[in-house]
Protein backbone atom coordinates (compact mmCIF):
# COMPACT_ATOMS: atom_id res chain seq x y z
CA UNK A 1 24.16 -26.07 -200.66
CA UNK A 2 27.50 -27.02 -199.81
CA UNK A 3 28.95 -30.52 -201.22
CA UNK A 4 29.84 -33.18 -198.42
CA UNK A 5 33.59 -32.92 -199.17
CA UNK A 6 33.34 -29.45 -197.58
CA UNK A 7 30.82 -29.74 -194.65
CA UNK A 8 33.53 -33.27 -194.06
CA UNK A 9 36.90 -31.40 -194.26
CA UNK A 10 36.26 -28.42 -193.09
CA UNK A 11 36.13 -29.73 -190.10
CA UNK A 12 39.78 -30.46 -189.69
CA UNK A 13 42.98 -28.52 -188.24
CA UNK A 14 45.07 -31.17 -189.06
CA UNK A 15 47.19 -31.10 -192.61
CA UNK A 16 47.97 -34.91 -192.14
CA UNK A 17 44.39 -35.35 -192.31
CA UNK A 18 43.77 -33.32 -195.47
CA UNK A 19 46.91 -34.93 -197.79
CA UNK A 20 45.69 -38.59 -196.16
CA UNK A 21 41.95 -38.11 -197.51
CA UNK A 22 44.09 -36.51 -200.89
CA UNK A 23 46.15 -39.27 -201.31
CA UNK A 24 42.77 -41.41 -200.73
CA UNK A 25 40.98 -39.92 -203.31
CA UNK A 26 43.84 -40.08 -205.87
CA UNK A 27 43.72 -43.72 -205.23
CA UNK A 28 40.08 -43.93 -205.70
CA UNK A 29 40.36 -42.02 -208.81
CA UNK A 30 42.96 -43.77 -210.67
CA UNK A 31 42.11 -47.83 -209.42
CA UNK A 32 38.20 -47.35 -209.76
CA UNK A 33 37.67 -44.08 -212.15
CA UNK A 34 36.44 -42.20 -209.09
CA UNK A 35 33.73 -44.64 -207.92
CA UNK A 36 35.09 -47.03 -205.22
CA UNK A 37 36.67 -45.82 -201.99
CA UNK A 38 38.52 -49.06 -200.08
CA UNK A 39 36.27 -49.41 -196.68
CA UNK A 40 39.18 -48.82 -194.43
CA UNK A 41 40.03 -45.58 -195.95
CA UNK A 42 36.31 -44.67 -195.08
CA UNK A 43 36.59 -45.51 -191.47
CA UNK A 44 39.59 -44.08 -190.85
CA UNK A 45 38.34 -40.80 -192.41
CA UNK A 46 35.23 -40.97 -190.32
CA UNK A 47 36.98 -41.94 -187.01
CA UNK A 48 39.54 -38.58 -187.58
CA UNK A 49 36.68 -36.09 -187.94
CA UNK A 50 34.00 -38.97 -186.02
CA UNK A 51 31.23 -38.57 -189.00
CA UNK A 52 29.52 -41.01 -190.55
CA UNK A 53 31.11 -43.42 -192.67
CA UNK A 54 28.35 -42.81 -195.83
CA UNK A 55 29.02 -38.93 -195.62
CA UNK A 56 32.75 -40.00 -195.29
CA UNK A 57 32.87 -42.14 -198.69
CA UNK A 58 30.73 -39.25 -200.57
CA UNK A 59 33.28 -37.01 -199.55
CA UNK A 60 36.11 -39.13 -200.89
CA UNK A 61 34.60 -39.71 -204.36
CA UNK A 62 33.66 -35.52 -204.46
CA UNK A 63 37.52 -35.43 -204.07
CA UNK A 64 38.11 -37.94 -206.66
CA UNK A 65 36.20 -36.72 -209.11
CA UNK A 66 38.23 -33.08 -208.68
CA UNK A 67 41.65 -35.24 -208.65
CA UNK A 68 40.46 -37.19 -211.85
CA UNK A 69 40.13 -33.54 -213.89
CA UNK A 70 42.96 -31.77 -212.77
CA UNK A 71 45.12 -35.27 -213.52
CA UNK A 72 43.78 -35.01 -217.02
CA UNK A 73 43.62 -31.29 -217.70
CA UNK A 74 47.75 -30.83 -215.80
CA UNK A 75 47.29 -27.24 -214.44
CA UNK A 76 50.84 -25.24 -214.34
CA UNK A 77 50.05 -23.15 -210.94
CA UNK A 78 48.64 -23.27 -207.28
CA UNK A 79 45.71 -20.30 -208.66
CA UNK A 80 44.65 -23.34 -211.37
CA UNK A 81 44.09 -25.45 -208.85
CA UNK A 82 41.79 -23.09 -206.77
CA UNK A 83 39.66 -23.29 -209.65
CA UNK A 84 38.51 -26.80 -209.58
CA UNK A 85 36.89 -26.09 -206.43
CA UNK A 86 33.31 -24.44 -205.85
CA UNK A 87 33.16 -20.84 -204.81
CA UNK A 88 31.72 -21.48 -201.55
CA UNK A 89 34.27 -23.88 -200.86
CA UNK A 90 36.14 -21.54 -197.71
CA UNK A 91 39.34 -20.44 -198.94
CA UNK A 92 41.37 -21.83 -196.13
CA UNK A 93 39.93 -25.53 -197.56
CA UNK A 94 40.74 -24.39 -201.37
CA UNK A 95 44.64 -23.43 -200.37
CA UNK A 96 45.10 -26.71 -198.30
CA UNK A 97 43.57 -28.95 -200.57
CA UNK A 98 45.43 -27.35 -203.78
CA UNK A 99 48.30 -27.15 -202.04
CA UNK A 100 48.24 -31.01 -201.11
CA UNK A 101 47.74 -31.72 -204.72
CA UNK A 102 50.21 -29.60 -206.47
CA UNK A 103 52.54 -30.91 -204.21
CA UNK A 104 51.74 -35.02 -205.45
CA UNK A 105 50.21 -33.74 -208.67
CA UNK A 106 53.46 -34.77 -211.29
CA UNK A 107 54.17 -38.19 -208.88
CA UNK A 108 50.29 -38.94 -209.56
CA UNK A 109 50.39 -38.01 -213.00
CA UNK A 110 53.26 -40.36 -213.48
CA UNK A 111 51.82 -43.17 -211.65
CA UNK A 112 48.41 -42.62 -213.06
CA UNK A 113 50.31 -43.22 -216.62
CA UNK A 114 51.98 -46.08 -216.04
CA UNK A 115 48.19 -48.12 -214.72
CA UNK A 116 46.62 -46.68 -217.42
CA UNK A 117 45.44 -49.68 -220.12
CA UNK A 118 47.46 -49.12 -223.51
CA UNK A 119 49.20 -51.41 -225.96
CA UNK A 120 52.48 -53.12 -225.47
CA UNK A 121 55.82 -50.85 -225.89
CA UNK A 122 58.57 -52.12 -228.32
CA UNK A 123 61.47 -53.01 -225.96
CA UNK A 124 63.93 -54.43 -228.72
CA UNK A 125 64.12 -56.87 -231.24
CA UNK A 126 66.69 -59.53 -232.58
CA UNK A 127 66.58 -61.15 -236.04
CA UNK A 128 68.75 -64.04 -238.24
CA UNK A 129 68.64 -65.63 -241.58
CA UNK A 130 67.37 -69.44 -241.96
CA UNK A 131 67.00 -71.42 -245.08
CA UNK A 132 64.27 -73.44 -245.08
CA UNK A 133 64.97 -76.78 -246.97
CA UNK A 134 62.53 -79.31 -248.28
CA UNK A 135 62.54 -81.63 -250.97
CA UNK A 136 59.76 -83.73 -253.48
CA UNK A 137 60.63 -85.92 -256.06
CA UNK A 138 61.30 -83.53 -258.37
CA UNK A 139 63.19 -80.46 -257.00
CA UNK A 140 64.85 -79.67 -253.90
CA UNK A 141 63.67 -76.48 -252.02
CA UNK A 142 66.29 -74.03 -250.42
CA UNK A 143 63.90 -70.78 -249.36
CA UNK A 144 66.21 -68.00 -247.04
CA UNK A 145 63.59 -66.82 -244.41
CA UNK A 146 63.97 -64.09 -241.39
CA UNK A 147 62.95 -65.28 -238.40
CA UNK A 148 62.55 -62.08 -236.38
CA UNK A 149 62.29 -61.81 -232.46
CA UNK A 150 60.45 -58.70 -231.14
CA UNK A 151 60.25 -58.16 -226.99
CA UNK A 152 57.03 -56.17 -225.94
CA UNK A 153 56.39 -54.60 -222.84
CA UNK A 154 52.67 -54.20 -221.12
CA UNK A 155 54.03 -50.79 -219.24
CA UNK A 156 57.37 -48.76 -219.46
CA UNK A 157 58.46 -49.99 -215.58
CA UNK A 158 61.90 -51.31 -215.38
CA UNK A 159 60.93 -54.27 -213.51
CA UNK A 160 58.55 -55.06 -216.60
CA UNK A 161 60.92 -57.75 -218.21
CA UNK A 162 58.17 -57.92 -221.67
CA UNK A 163 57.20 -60.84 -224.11
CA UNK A 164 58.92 -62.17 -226.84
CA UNK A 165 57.11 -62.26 -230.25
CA UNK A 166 58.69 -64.76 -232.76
CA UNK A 167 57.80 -64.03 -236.35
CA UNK A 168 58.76 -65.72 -239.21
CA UNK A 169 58.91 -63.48 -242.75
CA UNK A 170 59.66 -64.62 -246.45
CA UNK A 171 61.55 -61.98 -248.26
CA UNK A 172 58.17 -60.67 -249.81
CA UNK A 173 56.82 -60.65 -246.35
CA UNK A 174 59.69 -58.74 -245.17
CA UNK A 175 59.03 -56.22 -248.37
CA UNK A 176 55.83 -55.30 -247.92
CA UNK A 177 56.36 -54.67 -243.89
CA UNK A 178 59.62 -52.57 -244.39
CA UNK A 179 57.25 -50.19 -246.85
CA UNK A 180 54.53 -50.04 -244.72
CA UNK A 181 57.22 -48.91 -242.00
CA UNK A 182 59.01 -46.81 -244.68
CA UNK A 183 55.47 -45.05 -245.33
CA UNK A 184 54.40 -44.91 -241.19
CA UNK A 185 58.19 -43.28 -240.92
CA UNK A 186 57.30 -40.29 -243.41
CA UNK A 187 53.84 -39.77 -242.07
CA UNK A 188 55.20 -39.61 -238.54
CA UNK A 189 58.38 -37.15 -239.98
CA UNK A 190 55.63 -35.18 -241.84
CA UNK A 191 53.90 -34.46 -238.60
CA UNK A 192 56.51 -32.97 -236.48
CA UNK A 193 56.93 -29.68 -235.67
């Protein structure tokens, strides 16, 4: 049997409509993880080829789901890309559709990357010396601390002005985090090839 993406896009001469439904299915791949297709994208797919719009959305996510692999698995050539698809996919479909991707694949990789979930990005930092004064009846306190800034960014955009993290560190503080850095430094140096 043939999947719906095929009996759907064969039926088009059109390349607009075969890097539209692409795009589509990037989008559906990278906002929902291949399981949501926006209803407008739907019609619009079933009003170009005049299906229905259930055998419209399957097709989509089919798509998706082939966009979602080759995103994580980077293939180097148009001949990689050919093999995502089934063998009785019609080679005419296989070229456009490969085509089409190669074409957006590093732009989708990149934009994939920067929506993907991770932790915050060290943008800078900034740092200065305070003394910290108190007194009690007996003695008067004078302790030097580091107050230390550090901006964090959610995503490495530009636009992405980050958060500022305000930490303040006794010397022995500072100690113990400079040799835990010292130690992540040698691991990381240690690794490297």
């Amino acid at each position: 049997y043939r999947t719906k993406m095929v009996d759907i896009l064969i039926q088009t001469k059109s390349k607009d409509t075969i890097i539209c439904t692409c795009q589509q299915a990037y989008l559906s791949a990278v906002q929902s993880n291949g399981e949501f297709v926006p209803e407008h994208a739907v019609k619009w797919l079933a009003g170009e080829l005049r299906t229905e719009t259930k055998e419209s959305r399957q097709a989509i996510l089919e798509l998706a789901k082939i966009i979602k692999e080759i995103l994580g698995d980077n293939p180097q050539d148009l001949q990689a890309l050919i093999g995502y698809f089934r063998e009785d996919t019609p080679d005419n479909l296989k070229a456009a559709l490969s085509k089409t991707i190669g074409q957006n694949l590093s732009t989708w990789q990149q934009e994939a990357a920067n929506h993907q979930v991770s932790l915050p990005k060290l943008k800078g930092f900034d740092w200065r010396i305070d003394i910290k004064s108190g007194s009690d009846t007996v003695t008067r306190l004078q302790v030097p601390t580091c107050l230390l800034e550090l901006k964090a960014s959610k995503s490495e955009l530009v636009s992405d002005q980050g958060k500022l993290h305000n930490l303040e560190m006794t010397k022995e503080n500072l100690d113990t985090m400079l040799l835990g850095l010292n130690k992540i430094r040698e691991q990381l140096s240690s690794l490297r090839t």
